[in-house]
Protein backbone atom coordinates (compact mmCIF):
# COMPACT_ATOMS: atom_id res chain seq x y z
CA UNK A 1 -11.25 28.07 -43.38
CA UNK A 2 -13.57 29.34 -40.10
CA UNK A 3 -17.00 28.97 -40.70
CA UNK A 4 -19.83 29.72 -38.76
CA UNK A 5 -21.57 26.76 -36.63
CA UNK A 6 -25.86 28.33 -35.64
CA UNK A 7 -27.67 27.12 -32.72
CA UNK A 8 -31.47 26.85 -32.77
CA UNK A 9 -31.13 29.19 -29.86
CA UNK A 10 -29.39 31.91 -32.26
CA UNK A 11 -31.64 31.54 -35.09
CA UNK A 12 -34.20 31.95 -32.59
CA UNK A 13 -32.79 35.21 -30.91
CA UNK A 14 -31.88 36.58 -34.66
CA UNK A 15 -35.45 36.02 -35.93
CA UNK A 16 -37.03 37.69 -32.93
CA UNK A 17 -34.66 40.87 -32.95
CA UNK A 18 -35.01 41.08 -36.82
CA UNK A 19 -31.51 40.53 -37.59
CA UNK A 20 -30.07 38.66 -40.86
CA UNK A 21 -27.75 34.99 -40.42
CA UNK A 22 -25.76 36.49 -43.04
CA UNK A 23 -24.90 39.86 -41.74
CA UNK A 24 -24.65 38.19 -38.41
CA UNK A 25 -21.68 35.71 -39.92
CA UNK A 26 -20.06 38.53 -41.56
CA UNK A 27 -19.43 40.09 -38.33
CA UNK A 28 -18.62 36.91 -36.30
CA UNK A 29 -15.73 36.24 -39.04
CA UNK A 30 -14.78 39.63 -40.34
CA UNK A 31 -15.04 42.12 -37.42
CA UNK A 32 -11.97 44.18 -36.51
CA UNK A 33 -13.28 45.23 -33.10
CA UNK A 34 -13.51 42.12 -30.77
CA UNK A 35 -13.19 41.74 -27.33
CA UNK A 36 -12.61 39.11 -24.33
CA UNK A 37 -15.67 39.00 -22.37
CA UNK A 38 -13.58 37.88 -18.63
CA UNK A 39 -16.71 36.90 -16.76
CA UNK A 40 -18.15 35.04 -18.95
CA UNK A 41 -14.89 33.07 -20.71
CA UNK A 42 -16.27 34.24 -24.12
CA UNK A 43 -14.76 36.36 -26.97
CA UNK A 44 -17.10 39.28 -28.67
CA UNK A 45 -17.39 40.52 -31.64
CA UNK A 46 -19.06 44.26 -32.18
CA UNK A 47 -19.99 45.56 -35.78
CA UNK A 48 -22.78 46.86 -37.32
CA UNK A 49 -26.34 45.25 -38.82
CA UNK A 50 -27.50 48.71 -40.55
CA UNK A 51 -27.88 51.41 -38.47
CA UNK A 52 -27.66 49.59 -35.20
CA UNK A 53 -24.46 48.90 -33.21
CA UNK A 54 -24.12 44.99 -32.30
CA UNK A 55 -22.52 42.99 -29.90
CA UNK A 56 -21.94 38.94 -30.65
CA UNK A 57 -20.37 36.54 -27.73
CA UNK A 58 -19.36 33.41 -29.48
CA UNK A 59 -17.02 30.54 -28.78
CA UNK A 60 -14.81 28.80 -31.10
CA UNK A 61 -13.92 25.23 -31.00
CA UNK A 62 -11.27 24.49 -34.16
CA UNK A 63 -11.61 26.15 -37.54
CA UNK A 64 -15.73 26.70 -35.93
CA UNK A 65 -17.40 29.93 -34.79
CA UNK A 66 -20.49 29.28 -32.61
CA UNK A 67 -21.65 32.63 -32.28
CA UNK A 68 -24.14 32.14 -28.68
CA UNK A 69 -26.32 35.26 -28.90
CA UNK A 70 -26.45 38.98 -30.34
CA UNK A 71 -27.13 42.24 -28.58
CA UNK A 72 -28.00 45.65 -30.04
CA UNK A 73 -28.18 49.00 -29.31
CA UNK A 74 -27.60 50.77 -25.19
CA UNK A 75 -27.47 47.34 -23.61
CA UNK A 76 -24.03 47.15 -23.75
CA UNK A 77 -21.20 48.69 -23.20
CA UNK A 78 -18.71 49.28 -25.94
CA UNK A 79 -16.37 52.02 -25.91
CA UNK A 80 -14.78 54.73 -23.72
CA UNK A 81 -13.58 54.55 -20.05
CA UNK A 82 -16.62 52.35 -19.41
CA UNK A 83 -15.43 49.65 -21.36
CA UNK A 84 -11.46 49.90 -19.09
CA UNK A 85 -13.89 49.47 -16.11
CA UNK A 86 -15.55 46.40 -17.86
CA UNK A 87 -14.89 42.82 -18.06
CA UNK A 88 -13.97 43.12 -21.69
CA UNK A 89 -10.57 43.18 -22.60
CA UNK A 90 -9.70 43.88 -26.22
CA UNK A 91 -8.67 40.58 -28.41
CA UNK A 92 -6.37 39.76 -31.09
């Protein structure tokens, strides 16, 4: 069974941006829309923590998900055209 593996780091980024572990795990192991980051070697996962739209690189080593930071809101891009011309490619 995955399971989620935190970093100090992450806890640190999550408690700064206001964002909950839990709804944070439930997108690193339940999202439908991820992607293959090819710059940085990572996958992504985007979902939703309420109203804002989020963005989680993580790695995975075994049945582990070491989700490395999260992003929210414009500072990203997601969708559309943009996201062809990106380094994201989508993932399985």
């Amino acid at each position: 069974m995955r399971r989620v593996v935190w970093t100090e780091y992450l806890r640190y980024r999550a408690q700064l941006r206001g964002f909950e572990l839990a709804t944070i795990e439930q997108i690193a192991l339940f999202s439908e829309e991820r992607y293959f980051d090819n710059i940085t070697q990572r996958r992504v996962a985007v979902g939703r923590h309420g109203r804002q739209l989020v963005v989680i690189p993580y790695d995975e080593e075994g049945e582990a998900v070491l989700p490395v930071t999260i992003h929210a809101g414009g500072s990203f891009i997601c969708s559309g055209p943009a996201l062809r011309a990106s380094s994201w490619m989508a993932s399985d």
